[in-house]
N, C-alpha and C. Protein backbone atom coordinates (compact mmCIF):
# COMPACT_ATOMS: atom_id res chain seq x y z
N UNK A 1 4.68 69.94 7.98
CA UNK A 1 3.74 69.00 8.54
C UNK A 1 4.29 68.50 9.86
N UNK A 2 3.61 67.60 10.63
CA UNK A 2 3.92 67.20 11.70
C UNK A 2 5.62 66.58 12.00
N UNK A 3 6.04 66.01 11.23
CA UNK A 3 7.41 65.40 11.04
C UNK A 3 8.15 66.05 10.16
N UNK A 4 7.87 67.26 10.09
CA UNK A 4 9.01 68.34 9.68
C UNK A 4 9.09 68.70 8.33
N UNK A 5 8.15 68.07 7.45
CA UNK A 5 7.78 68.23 6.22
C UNK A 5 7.09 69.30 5.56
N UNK A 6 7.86 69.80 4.31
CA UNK A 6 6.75 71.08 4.13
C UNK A 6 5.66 70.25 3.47
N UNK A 7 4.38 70.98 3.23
CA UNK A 7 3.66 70.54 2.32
C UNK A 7 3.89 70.27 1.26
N UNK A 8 4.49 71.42 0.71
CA UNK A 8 4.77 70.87 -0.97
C UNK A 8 5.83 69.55 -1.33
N UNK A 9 6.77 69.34 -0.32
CA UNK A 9 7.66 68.43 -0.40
C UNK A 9 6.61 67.19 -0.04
N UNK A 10 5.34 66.66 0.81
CA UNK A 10 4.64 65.56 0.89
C UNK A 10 4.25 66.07 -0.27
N UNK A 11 3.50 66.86 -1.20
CA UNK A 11 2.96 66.74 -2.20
C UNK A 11 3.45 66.02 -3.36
N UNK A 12 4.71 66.24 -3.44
CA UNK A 12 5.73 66.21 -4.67
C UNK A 12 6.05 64.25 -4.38
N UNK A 13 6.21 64.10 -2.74
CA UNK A 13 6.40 62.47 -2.65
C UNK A 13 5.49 61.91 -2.89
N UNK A 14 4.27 62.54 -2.68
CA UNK A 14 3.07 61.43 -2.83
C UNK A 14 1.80 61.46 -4.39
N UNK A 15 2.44 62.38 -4.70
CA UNK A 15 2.27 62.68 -6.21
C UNK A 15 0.81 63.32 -6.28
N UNK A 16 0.37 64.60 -5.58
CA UNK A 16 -0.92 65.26 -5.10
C UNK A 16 -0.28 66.52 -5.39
N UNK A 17 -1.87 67.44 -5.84
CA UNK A 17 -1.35 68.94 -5.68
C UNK A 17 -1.18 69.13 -4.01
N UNK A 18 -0.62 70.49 -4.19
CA UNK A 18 -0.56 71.01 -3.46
C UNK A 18 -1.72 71.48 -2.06
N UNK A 19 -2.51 71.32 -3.20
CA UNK A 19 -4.20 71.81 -2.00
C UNK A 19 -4.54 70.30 -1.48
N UNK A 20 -4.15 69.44 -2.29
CA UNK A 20 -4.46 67.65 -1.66
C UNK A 20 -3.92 67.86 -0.18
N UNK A 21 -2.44 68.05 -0.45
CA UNK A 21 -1.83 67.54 0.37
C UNK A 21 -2.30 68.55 1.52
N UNK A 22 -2.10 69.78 1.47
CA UNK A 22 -2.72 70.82 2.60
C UNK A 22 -4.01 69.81 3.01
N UNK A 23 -5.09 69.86 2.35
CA UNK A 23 -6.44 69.40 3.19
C UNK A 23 -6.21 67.89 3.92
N UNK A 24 -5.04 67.59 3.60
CA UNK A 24 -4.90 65.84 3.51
C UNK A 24 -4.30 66.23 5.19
N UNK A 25 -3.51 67.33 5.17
CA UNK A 25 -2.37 67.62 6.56
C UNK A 25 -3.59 67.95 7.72
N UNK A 26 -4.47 69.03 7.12
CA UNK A 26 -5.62 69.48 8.16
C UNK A 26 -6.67 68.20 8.29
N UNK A 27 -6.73 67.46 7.57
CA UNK A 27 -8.10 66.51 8.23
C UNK A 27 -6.55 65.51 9.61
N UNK A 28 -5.41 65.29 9.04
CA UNK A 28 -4.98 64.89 10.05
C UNK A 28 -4.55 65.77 11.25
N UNK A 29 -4.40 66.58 11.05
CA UNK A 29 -4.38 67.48 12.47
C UNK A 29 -5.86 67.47 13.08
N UNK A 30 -6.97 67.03 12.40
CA UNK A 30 -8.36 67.52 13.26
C UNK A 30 -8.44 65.73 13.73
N UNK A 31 -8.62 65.05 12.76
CA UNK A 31 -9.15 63.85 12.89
C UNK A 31 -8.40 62.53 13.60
N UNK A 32 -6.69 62.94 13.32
CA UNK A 32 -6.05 61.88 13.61
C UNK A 32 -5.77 61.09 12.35
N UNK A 33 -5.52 59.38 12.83
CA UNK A 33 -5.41 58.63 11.55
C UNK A 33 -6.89 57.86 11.08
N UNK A 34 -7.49 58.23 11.65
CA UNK A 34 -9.35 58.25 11.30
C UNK A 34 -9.37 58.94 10.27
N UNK A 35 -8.93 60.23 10.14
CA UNK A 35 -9.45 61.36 9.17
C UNK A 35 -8.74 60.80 7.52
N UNK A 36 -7.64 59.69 7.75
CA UNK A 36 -7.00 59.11 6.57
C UNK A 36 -7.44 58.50 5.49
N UNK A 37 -8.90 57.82 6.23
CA UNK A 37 -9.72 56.80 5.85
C UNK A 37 -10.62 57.63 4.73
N UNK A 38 -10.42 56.44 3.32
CA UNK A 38 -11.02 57.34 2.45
C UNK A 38 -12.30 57.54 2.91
N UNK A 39 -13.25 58.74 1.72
CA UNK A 39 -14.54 59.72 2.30
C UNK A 39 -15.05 59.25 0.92
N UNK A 40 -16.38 59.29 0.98
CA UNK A 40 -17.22 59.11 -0.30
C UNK A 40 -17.30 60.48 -0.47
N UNK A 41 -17.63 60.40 -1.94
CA UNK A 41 -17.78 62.21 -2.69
C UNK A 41 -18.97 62.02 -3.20
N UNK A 42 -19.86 61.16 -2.79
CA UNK A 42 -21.28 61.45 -2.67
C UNK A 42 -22.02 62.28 -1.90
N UNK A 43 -22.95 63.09 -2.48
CA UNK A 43 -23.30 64.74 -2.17
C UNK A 43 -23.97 64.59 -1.04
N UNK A 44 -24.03 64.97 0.45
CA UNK A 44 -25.22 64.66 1.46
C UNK A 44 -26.20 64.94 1.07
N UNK A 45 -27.11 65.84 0.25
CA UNK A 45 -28.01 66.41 -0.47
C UNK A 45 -28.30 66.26 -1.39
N UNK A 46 -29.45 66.37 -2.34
CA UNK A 46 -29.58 66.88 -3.61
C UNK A 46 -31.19 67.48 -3.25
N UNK A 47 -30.99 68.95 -3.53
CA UNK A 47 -31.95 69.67 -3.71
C UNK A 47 -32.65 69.63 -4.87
N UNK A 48 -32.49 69.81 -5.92
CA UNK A 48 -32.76 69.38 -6.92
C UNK A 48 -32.92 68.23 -7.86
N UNK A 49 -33.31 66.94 -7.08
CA UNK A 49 -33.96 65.47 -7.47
C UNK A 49 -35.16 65.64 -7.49
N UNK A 50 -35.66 65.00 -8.49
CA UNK A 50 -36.98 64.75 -8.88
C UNK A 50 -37.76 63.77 -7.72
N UNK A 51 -39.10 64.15 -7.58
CA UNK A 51 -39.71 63.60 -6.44
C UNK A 51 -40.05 62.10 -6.21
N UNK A 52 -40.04 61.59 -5.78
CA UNK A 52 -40.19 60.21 -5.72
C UNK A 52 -41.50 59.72 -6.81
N UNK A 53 -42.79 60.14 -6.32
CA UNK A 53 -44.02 60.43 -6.76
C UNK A 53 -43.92 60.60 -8.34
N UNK A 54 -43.67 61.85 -8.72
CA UNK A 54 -42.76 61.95 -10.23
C UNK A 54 -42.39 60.53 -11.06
N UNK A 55 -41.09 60.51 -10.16
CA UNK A 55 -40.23 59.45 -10.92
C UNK A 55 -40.84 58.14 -10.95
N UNK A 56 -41.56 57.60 -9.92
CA UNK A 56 -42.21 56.55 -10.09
C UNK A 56 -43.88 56.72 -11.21
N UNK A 57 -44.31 57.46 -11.31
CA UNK A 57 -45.02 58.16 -12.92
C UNK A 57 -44.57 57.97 -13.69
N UNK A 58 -43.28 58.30 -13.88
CA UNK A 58 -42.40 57.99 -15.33
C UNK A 58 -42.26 56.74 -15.54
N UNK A 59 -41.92 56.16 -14.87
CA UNK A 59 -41.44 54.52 -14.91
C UNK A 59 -42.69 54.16 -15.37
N UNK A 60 -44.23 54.11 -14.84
CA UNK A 60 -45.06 53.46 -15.01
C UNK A 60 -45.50 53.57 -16.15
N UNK A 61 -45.74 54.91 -16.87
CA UNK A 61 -45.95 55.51 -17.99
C UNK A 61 -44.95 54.78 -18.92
N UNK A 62 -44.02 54.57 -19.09
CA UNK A 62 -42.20 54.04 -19.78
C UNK A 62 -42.87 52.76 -20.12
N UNK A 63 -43.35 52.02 -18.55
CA UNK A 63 -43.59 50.51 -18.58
C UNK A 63 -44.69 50.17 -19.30
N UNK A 64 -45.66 50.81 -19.06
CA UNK A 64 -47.47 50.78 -19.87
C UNK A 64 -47.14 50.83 -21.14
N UNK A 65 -46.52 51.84 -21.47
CA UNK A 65 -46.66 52.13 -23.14
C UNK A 65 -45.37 51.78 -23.78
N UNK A 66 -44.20 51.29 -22.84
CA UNK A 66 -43.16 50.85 -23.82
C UNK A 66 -42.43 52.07 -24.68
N UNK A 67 -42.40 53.20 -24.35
CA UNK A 67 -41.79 54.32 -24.69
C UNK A 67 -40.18 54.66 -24.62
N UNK A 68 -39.80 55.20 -25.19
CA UNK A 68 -38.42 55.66 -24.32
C UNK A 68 -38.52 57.29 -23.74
N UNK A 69 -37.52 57.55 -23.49
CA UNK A 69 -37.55 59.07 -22.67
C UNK A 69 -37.74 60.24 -24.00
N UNK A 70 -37.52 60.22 -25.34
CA UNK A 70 -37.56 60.67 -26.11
C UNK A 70 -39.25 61.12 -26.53
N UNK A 71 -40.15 59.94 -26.53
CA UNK A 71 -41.42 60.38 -26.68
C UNK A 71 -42.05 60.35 -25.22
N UNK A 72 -41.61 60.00 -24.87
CA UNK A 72 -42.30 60.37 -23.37
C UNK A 72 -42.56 61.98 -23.51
């Protein structure tokens, strides 16, 4: 790493695999100490969510008749 460190030796100090510490070394070589700052692991996407339109149907249907998801 930058200060003479192998990877696996930051891995082993900072108690991360091995691939942590690698991606942990490359976001600081790209990003700086910006890139340090934790990241949400919330998905930019979801292709596969139910449509707004949909889901607000369900709810209303749930709410009208007092159902659960089972007889729905």
């Amino acid at each position: 790493m930058d200060d003479g460190w192998p990877v696996r030796r930051a891995a082993e100090r900072f108690q991360v695999s091995h691939t942590t510490a690698a991606r942990w070394a490359a976001r600081y070589r790209t990003l700086g100490v910006a890139g340090m700052s934790d990241r949400s692991s919330r998905p930019h996407r979801q292709p596969r969510r139910t449509a707004a339109a949909v889901e607000e149907h369900v709810l209303r249907l749930r709410r009208e008749h007092r159902i659960g998801p089972l007889r729905l």
